[in-house]
PDB file of N, CA and C in Angstrom:
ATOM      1  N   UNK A   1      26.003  -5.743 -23.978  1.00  0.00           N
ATOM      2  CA  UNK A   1      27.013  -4.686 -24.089  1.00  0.00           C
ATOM      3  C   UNK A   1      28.387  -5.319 -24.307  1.00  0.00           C
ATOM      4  N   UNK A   2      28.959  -4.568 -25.405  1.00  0.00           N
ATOM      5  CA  UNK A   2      30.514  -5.285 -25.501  1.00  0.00           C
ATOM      6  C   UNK A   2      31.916  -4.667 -24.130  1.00  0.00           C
ATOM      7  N   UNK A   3      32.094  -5.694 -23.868  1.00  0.00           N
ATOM      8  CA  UNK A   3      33.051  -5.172 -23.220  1.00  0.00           C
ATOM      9  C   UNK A   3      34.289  -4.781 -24.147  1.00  0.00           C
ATOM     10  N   UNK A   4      34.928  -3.125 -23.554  1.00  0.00           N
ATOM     11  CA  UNK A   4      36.064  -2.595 -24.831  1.00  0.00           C
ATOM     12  C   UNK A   4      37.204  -2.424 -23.814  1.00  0.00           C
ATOM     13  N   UNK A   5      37.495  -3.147 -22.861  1.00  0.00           N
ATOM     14  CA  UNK A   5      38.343  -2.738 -22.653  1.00  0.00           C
ATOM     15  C   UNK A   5      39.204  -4.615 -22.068  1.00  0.00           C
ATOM     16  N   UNK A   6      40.572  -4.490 -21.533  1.00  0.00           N
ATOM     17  CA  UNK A   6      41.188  -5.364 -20.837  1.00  0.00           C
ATOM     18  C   UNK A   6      42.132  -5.327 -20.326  1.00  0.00           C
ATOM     19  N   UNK A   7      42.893  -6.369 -19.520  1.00  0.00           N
ATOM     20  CA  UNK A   7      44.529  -5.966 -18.958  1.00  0.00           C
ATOM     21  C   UNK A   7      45.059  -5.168 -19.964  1.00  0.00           C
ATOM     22  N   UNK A   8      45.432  -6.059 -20.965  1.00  0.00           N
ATOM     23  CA  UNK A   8      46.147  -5.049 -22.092  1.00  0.00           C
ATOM     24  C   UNK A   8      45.600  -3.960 -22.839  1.00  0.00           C
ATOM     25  N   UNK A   9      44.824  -3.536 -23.182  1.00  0.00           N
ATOM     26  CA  UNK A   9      44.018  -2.427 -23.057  1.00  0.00           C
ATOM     27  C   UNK A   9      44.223  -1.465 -22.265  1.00  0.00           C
ATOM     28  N   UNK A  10      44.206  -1.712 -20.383  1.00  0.00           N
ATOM     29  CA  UNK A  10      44.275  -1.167 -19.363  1.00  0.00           C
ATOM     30  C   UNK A  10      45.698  -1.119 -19.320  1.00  0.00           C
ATOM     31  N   UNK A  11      46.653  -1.878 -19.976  1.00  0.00           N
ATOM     32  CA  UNK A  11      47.729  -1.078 -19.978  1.00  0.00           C
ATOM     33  C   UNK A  11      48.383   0.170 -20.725  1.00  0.00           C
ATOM     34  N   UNK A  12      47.774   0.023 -21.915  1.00  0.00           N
ATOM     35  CA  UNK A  12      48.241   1.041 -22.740  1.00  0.00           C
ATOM     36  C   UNK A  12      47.633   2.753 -21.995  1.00  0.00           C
ATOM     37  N   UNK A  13      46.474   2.406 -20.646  1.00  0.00           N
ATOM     38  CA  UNK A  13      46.128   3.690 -20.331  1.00  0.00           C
ATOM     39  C   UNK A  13      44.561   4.370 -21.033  1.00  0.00           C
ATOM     40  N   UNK A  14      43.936   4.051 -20.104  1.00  0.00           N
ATOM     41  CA  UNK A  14      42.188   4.420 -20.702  1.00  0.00           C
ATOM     42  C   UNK A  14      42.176   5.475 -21.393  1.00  0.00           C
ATOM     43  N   UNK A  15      42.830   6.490 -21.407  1.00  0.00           N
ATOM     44  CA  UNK A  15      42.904   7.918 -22.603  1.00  0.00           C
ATOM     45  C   UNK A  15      43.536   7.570 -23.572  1.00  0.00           C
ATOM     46  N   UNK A  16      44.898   7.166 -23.819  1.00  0.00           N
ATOM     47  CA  UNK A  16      45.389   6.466 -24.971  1.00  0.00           C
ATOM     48  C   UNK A  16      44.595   5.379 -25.932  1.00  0.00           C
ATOM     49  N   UNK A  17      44.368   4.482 -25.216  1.00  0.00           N
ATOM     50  CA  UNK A  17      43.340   3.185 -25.622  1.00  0.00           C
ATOM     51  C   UNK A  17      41.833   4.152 -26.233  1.00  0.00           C
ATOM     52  N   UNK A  18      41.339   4.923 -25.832  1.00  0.00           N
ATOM     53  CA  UNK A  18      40.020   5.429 -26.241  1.00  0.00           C
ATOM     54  C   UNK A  18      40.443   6.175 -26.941  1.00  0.00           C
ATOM     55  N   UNK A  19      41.611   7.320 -27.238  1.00  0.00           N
ATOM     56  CA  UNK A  19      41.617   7.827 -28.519  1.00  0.00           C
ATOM     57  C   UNK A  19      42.379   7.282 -29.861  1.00  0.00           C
ATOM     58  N   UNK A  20      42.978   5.737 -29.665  1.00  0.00           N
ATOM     59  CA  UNK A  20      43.725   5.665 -30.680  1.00  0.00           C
ATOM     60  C   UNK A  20      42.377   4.937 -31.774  1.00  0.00           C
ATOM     61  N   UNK A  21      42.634   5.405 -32.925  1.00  0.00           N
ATOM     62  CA  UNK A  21      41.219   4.888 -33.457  1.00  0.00           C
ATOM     63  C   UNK A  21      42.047   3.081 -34.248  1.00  0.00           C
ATOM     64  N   UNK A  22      41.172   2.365 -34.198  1.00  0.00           N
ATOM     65  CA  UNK A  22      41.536   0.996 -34.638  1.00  0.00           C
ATOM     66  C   UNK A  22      42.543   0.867 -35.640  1.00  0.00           C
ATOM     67  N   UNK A  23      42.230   1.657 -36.474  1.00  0.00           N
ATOM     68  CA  UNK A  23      43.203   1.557 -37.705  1.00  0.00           C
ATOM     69  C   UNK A  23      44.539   1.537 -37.472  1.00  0.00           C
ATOM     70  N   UNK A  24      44.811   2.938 -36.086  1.00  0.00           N
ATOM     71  CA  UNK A  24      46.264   2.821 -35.509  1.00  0.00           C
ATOM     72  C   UNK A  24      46.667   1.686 -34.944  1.00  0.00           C
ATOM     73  N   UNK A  25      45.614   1.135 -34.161  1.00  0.00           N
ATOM     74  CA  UNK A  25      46.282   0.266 -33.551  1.00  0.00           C
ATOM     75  C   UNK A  25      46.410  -0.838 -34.232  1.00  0.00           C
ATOM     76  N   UNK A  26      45.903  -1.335 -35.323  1.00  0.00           N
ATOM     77  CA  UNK A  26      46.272  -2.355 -36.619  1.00  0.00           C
ATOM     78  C   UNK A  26      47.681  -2.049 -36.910  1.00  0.00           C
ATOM     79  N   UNK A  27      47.692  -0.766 -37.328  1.00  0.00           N
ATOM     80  CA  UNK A  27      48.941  -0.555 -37.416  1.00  0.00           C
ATOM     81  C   UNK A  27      50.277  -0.843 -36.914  1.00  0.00           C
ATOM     82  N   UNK A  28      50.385  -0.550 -35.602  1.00  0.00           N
ATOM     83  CA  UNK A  28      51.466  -0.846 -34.525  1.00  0.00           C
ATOM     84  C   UNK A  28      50.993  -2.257 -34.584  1.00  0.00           C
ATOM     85  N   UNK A  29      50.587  -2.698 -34.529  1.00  0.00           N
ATOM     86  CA  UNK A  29      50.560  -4.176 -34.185  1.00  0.00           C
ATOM     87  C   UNK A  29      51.298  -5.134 -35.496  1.00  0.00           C
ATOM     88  N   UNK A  30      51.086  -4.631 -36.517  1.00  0.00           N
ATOM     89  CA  UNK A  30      51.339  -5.172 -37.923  1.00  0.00           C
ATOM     90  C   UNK A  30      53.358  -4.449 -37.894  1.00  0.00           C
ATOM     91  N   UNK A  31      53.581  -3.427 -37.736  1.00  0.00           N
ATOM     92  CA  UNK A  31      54.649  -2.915 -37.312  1.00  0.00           C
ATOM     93  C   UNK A  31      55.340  -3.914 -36.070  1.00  0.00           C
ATOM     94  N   UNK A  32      54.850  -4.076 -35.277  1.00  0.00           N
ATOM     95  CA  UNK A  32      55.657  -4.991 -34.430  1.00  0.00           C
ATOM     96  C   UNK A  32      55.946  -6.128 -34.468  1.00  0.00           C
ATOM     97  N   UNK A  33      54.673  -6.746 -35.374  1.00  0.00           N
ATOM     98  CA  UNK A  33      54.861  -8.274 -35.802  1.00  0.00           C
ATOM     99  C   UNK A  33      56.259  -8.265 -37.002  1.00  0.00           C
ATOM    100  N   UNK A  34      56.057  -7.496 -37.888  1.00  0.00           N
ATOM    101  CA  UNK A  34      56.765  -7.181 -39.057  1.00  0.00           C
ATOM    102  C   UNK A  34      58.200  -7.012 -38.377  1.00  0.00           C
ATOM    103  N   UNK A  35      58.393  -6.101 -37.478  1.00  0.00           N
ATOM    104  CA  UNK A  35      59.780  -5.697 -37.124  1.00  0.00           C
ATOM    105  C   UNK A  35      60.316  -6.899 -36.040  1.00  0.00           C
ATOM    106  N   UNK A  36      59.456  -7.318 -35.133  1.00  0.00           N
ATOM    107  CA  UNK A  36      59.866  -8.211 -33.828  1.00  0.00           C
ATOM    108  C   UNK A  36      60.039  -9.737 -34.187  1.00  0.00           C
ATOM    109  N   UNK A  37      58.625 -10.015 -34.702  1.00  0.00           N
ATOM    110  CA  UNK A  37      58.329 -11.565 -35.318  1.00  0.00           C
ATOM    111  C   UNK A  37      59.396 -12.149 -36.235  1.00  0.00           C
ATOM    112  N   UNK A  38      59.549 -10.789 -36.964  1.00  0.00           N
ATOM    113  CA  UNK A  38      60.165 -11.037 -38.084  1.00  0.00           C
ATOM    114  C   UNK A  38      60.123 -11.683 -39.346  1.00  0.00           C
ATOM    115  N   UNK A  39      58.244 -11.668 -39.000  1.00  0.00           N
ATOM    116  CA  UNK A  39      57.603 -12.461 -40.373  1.00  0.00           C
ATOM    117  C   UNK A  39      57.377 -11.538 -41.678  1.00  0.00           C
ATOM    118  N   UNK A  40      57.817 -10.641 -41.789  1.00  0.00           N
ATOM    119  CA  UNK A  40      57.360  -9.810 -43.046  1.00  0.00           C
ATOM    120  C   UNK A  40      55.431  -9.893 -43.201  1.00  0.00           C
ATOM    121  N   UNK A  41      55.288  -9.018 -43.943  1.00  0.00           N
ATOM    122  CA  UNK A  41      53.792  -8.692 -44.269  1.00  0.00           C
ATOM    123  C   UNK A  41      53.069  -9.750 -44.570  1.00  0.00           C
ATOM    124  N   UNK A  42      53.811 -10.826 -45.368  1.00  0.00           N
ATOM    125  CA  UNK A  42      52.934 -12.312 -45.878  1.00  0.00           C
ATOM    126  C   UNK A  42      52.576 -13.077 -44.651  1.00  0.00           C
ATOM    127  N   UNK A  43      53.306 -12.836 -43.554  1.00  0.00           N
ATOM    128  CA  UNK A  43      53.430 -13.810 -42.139  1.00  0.00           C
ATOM    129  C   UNK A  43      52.392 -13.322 -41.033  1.00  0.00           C
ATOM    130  N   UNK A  44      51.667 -11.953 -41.113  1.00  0.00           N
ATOM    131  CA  UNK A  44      50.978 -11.171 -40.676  1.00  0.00           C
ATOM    132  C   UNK A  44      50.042 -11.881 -39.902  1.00  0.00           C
ATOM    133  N   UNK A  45      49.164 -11.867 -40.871  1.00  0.00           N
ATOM    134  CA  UNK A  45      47.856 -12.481 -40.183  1.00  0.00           C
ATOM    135  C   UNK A  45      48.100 -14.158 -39.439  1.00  0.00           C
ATOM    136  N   UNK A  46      48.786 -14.702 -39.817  1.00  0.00           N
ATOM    137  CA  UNK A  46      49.145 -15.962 -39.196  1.00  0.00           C
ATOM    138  C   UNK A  46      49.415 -15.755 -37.624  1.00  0.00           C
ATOM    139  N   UNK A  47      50.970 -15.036 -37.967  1.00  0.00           N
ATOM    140  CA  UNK A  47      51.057 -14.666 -36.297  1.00  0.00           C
ATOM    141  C   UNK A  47      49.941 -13.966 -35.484  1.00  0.00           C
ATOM    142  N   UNK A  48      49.223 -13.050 -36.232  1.00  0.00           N
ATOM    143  CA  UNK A  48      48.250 -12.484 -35.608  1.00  0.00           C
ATOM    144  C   UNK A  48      47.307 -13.431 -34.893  1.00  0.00           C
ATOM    145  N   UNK A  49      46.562 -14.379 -35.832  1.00  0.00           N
ATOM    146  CA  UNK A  49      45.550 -15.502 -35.483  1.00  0.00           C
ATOM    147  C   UNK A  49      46.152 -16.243 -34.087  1.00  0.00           C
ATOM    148  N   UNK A  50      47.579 -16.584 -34.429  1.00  0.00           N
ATOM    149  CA  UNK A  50      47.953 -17.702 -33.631  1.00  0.00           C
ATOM    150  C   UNK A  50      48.794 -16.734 -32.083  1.00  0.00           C
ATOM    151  N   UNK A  51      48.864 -15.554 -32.154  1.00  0.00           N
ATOM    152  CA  UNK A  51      48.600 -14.853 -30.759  1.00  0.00           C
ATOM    153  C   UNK A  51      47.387 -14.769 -30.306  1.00  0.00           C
ATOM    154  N   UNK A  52      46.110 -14.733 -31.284  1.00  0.00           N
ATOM    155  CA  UNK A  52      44.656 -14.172 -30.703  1.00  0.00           C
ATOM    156  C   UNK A  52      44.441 -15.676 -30.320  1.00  0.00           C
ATOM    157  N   UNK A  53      44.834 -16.900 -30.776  1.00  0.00           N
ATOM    158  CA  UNK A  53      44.337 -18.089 -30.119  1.00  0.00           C
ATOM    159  C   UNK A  53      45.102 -17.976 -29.054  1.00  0.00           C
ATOM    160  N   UNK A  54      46.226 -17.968 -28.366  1.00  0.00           N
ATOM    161  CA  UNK A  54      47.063 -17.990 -27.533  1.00  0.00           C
ATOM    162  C   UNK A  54      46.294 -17.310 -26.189  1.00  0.00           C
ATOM    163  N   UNK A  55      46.066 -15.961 -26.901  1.00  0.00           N
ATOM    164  CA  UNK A  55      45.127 -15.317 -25.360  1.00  0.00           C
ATOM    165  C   UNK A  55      43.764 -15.691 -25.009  1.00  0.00           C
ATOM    166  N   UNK A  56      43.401 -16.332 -25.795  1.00  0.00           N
ATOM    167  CA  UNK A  56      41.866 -16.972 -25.680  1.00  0.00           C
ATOM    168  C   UNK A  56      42.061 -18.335 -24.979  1.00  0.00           C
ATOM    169  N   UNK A  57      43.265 -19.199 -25.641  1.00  0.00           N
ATOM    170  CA  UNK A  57      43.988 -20.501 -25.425  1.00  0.00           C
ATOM    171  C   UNK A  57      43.876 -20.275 -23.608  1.00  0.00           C
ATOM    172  N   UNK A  58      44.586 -19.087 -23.192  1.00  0.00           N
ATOM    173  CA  UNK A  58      44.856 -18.801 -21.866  1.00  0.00           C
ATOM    174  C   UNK A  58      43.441 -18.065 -20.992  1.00  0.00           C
ATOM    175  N   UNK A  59      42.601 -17.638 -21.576  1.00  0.00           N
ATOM    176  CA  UNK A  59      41.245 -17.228 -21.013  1.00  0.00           C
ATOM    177  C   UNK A  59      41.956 -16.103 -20.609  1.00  0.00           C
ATOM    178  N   UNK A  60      42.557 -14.759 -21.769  1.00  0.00           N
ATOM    179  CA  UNK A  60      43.093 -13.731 -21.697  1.00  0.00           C
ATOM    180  C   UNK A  60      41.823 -13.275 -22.194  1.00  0.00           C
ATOM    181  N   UNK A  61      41.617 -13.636 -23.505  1.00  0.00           N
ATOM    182  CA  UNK A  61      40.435 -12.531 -23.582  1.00  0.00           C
ATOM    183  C   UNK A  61      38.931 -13.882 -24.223  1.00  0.00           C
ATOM    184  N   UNK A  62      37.868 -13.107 -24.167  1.00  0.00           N
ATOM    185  CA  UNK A  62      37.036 -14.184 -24.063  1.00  0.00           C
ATOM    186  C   UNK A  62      36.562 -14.486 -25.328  1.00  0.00           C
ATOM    187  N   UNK A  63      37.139 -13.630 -26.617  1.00  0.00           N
ATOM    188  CA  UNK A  63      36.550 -14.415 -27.849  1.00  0.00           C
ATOM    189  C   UNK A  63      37.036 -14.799 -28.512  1.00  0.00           C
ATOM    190  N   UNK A  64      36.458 -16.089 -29.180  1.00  0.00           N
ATOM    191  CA  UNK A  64      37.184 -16.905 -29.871  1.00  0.00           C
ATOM    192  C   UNK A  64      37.692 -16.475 -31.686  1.00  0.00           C
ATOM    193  N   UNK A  65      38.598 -16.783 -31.594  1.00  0.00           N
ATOM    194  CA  UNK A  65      38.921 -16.865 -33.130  1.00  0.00           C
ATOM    195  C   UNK A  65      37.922 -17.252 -34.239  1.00  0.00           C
ATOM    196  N   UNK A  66      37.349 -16.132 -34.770  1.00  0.00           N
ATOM    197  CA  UNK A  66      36.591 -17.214 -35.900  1.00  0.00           C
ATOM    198  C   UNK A  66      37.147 -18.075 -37.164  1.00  0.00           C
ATOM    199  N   UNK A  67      38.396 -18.200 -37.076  1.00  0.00           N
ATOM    200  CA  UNK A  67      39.337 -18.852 -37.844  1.00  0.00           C
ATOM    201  C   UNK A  67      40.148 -20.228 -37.421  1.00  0.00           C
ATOM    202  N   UNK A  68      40.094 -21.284 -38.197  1.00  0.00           N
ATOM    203  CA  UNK A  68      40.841 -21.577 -37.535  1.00  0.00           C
ATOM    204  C   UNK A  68      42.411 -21.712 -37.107  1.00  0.00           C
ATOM    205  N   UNK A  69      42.894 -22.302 -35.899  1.00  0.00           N
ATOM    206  CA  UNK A  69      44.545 -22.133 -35.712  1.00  0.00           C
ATOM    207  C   UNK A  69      45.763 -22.140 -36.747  1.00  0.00           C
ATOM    208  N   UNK A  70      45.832 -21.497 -36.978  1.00  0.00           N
ATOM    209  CA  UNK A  70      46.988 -21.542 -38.222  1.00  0.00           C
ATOM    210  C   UNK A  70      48.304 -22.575 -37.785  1.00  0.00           C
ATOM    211  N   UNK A  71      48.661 -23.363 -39.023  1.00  0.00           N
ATOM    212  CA  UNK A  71      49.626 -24.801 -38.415  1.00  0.00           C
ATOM    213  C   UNK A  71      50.729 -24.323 -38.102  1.00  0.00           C
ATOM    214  N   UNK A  72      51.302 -25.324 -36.688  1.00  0.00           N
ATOM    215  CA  UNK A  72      52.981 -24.846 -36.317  1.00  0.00           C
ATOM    216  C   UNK A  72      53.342 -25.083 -37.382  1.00  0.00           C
ATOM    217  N   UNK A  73      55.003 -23.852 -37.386  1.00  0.00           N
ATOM    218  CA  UNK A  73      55.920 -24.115 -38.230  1.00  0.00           C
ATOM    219  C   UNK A  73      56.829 -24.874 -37.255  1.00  0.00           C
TER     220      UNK A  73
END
């Protein structure tokens, strides 16, 4: 069984988290990288990868990147 949920998950609130369908939450996430990161759309998936190693890096969440680490700038 997959586990679907986590801290962060459990923060956004088990009714929120279960009705936002994935696509939204791609969304906001690509929106925050874009607006916060300040990498524009080309920088996307990089930062993305190299946060999803970060929480795995930290045994935040338990699966691994099937990619590998994208290089420091």
């Amino acid at each position: 069984m997959n586990k679907i949920s986590n801290e962060y998950a459990d923060v956004l609130g088990r009714e929120l988290y279960s009705a936002a369908p994935k696509t939204i939450i791609a969304a906001v996430v690509v929106s925050l990288f874009v607006r916060d990161a300040g990498c524009g759309f080309d920088g996307v998936q990089s930062e993305f990868l190299r946060e999803w190693w970060t929480l795995y890096d930290n045994c935040i969440v338990p699966q691994k990147p099937p990619f590998p680490k994208p290089e420091e700038v």
